[in-house]
N, C-alpha and C. Protein backbone atom coordinates (compact mmCIF):
# COMPACT_ATOMS: atom_id res chain seq x y z
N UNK A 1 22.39 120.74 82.92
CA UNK A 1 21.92 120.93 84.27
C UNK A 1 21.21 119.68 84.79
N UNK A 2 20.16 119.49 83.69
CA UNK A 2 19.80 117.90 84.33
C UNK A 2 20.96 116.34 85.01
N UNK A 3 21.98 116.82 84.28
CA UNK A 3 22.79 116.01 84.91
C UNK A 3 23.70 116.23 86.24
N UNK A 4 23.15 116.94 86.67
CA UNK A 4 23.90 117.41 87.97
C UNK A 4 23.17 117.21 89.01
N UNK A 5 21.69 117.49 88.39
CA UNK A 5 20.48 116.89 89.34
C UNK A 5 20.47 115.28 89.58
N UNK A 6 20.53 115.15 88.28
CA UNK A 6 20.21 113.54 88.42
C UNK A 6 21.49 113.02 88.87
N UNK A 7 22.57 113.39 88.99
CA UNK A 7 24.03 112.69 90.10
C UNK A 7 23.60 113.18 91.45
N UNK A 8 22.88 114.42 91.90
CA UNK A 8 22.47 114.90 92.93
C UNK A 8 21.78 113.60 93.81
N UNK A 9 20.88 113.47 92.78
CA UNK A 9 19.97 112.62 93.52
C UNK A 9 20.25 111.06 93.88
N UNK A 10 20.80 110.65 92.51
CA UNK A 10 21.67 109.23 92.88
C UNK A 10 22.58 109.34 94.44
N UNK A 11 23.05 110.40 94.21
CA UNK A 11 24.13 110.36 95.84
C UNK A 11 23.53 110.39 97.16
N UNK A 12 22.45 111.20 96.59
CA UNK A 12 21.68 111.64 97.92
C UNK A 12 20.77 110.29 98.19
N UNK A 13 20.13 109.11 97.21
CA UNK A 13 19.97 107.48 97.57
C UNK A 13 21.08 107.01 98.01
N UNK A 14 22.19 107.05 97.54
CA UNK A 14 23.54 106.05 97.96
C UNK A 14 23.82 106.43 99.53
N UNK A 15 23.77 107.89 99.67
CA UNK A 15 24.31 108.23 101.41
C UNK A 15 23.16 107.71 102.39
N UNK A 16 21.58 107.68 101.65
CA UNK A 16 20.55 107.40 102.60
C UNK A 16 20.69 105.91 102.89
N UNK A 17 21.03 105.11 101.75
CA UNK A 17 21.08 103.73 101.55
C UNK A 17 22.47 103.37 102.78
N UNK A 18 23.17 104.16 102.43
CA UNK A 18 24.34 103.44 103.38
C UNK A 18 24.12 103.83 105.06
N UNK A 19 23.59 104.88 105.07
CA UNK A 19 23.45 105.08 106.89
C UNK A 19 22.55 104.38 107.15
N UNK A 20 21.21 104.74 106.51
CA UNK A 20 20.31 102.98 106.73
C UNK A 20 21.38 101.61 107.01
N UNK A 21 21.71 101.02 105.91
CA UNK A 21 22.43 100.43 106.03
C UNK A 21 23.57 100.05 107.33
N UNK A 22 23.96 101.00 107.52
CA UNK A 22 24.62 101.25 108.60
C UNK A 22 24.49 101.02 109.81
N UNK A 23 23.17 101.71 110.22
CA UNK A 23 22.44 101.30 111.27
C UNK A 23 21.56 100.66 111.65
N UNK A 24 21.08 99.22 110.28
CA UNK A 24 20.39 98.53 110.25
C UNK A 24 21.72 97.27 110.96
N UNK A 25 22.79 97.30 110.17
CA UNK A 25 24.01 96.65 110.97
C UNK A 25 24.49 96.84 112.17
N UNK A 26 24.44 98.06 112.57
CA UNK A 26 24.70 98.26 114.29
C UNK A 26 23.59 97.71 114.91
N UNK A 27 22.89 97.76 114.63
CA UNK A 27 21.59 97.38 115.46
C UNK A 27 21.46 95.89 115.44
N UNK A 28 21.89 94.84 114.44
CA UNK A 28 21.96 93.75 114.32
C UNK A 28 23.28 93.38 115.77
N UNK A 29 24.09 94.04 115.50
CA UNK A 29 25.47 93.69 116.36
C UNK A 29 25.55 94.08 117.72
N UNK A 30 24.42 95.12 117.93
CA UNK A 30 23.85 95.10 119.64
C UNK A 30 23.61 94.03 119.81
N UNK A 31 22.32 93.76 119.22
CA UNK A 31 21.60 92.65 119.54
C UNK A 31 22.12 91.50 119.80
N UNK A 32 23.08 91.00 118.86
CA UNK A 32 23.75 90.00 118.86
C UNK A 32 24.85 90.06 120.02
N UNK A 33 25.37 91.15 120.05
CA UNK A 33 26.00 91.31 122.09
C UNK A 33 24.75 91.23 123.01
N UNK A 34 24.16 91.82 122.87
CA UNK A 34 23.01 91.76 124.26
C UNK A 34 23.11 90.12 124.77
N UNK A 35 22.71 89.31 123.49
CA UNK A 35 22.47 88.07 123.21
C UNK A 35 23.39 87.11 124.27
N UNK A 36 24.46 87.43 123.47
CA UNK A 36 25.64 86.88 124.35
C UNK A 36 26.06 87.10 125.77
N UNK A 37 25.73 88.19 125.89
CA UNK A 37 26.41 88.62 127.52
C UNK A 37 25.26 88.01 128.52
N UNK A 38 23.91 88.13 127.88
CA UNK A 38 22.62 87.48 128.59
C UNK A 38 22.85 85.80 128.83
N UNK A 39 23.37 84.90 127.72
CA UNK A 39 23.46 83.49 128.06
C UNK A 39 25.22 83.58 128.71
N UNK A 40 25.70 84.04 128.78
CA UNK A 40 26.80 84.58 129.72
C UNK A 40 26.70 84.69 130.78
N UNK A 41 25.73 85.44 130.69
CA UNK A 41 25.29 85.56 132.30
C UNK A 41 24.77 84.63 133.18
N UNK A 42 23.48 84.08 132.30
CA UNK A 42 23.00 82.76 132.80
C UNK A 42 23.70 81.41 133.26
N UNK A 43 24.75 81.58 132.33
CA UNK A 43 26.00 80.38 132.42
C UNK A 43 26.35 80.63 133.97
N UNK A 44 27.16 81.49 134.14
CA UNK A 44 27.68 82.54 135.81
C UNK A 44 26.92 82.08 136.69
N UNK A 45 25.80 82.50 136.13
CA UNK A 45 24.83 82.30 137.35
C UNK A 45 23.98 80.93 138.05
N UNK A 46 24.52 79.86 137.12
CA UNK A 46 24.51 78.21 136.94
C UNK A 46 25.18 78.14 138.02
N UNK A 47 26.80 78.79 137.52
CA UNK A 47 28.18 77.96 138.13
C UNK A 47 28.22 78.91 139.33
N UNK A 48 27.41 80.14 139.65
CA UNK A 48 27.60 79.98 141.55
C UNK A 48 26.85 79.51 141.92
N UNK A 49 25.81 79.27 141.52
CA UNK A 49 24.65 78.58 142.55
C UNK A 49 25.36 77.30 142.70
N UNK A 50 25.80 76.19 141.84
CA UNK A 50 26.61 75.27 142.78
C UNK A 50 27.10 75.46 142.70
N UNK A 51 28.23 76.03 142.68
CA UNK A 51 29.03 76.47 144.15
C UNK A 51 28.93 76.65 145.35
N UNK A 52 27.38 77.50 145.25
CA UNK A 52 27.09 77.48 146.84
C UNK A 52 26.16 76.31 147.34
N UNK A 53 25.86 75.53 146.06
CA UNK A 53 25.11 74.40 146.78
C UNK A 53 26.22 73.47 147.54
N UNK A 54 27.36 73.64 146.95
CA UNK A 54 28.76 72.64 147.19
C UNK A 54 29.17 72.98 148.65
N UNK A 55 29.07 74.09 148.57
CA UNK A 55 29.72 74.88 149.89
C UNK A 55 28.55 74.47 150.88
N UNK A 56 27.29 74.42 150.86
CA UNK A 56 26.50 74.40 151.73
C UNK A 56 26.73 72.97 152.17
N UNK A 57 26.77 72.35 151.14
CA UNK A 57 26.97 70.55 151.13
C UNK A 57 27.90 70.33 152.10
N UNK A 58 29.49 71.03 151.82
CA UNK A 58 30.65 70.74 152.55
C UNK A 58 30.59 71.56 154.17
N UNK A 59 29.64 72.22 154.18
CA UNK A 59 29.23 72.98 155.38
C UNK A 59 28.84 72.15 156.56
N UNK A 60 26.98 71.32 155.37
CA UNK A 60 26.67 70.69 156.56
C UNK A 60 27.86 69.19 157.03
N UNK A 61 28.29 68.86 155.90
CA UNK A 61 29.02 67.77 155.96
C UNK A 61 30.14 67.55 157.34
N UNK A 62 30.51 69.05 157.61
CA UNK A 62 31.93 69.13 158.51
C UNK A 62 31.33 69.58 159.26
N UNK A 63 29.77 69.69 159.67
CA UNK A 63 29.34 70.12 161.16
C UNK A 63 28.97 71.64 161.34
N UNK A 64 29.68 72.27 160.69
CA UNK A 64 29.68 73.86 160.32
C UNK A 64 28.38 74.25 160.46
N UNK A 65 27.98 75.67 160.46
CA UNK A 65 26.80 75.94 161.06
C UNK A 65 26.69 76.97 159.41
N UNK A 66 25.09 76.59 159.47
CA UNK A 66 25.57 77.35 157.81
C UNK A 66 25.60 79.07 157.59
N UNK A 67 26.08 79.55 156.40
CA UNK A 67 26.97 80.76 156.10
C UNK A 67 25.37 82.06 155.37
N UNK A 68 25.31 82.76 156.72
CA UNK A 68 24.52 83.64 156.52
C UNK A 68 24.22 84.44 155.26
N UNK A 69 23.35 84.30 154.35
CA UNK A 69 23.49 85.26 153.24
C UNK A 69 23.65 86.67 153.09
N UNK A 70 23.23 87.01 154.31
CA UNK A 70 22.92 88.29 154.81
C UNK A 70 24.48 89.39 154.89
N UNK A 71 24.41 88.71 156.25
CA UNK A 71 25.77 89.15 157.23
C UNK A 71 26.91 87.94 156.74
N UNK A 72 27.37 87.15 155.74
CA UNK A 72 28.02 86.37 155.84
C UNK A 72 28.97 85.98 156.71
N UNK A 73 28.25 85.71 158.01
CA UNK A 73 28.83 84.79 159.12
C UNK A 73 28.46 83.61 159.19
């Protein structure tokens, strides 16, 4: 009987160990997306701002009256 306990209990560490486990790794691999999509984002958000500095540039350049943020007219 003792040996049924004591495999009991080994399994019942191995299943705790691995969902720990488990979700000590998911939680690493959020993070590590969050990570990415955040300097992702920042990147994006580099490359419109000039863009619209470009556009404003080529705006005033050709006389154009500049492009409402609002109402974009």
């Amino acid at each position: 009987m003792r040996i049924f306990h004591w495999i009991g209990r080994v399994a019942d560490r191995v299943l705790v160990a691995g969902v720990t486990g488990s979700v000590a790794l998911l939680s690493r691999g959020l993070d590590a997306l969050i990570g990415l999509v955040g300097r992702s984002s920042e990147r994006l958000d580099a490359k419109l701002g000039d863009l619209a500095r470009a556009s404003d540039e080529r705006r005033r350049r050709e006389g154009r009256r500049p492009l409402n943020p609002i109402t974009l007219d």
